[in-house]
C-alpha atoms as a PDB file:
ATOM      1  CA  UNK A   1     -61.521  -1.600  27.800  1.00  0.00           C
ATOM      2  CA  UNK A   2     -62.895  -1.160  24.401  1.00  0.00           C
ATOM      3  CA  UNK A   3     -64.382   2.244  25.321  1.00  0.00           C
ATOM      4  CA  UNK A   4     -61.058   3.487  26.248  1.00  0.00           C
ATOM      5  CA  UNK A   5     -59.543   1.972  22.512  1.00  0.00           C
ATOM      6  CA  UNK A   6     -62.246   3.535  20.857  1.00  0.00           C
ATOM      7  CA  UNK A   7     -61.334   7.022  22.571  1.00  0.00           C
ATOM      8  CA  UNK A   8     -57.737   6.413  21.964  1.00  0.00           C
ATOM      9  CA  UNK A   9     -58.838   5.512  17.827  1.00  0.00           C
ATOM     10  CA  UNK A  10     -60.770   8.448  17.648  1.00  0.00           C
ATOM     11  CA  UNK A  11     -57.940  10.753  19.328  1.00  0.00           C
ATOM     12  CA  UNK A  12     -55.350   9.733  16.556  1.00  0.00           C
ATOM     13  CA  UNK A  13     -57.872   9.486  13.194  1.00  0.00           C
ATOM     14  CA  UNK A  14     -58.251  13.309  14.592  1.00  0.00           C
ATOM     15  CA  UNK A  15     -54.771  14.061  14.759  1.00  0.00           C
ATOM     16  CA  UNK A  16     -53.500  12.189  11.461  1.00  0.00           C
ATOM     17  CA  UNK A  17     -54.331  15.280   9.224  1.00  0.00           C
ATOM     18  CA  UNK A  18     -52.002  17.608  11.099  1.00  0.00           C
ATOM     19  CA  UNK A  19     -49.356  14.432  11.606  1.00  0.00           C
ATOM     20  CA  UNK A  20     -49.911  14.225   7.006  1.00  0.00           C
ATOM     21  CA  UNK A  21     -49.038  18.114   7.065  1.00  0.00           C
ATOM     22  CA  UNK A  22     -45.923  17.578   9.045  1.00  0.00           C
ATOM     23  CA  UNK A  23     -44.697  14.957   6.930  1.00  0.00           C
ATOM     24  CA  UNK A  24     -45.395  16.974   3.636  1.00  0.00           C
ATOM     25  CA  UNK A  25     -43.292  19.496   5.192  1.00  0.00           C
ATOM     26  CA  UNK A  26     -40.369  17.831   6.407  1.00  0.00           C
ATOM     27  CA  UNK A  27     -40.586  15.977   2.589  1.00  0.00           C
ATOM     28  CA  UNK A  28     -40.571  19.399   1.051  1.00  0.00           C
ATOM     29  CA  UNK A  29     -37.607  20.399   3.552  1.00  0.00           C
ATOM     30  CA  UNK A  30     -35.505  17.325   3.301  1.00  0.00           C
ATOM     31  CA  UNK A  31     -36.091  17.094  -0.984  1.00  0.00           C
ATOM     32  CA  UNK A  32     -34.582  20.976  -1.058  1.00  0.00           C
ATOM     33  CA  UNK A  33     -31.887  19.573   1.441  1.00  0.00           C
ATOM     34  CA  UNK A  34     -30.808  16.865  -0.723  1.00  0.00           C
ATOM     35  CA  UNK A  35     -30.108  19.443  -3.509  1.00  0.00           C
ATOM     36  CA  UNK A  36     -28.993  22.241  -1.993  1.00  0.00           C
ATOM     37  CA  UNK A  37     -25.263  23.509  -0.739  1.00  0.00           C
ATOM     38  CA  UNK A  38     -26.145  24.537   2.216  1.00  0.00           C
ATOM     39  CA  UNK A  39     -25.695  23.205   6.107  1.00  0.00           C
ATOM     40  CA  UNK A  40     -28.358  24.686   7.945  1.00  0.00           C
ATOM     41  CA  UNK A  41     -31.366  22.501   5.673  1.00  0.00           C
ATOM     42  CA  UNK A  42     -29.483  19.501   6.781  1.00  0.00           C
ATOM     43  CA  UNK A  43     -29.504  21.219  11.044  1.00  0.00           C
ATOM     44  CA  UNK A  44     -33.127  22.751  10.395  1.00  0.00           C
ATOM     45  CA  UNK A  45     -34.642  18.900   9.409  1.00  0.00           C
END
């Protein structure tokens, strides 16, 4: 059992960079969203 965590803790510290990047994005997206005039930022997030 606690080979099969350890697998499963390794999988996700490798996949929590590219999980960070998608946040900073949809931050970036949703900041430009809350300022803009525009629909579609609001149906892209």
């Amino acid at each position: 059992m606690k080979s099969v965590c350890r697998a499963i803790a390794g999988r996700i510290r490798s996949e929590l960079p590219e999980l960070a990047q998608v946040v900073e994005r949809a931050t970036r997206i949703w900041q430009r969203a809350v300022v803009s005039t525009d629909d579609y930022y609001v149906d892209y997030v």
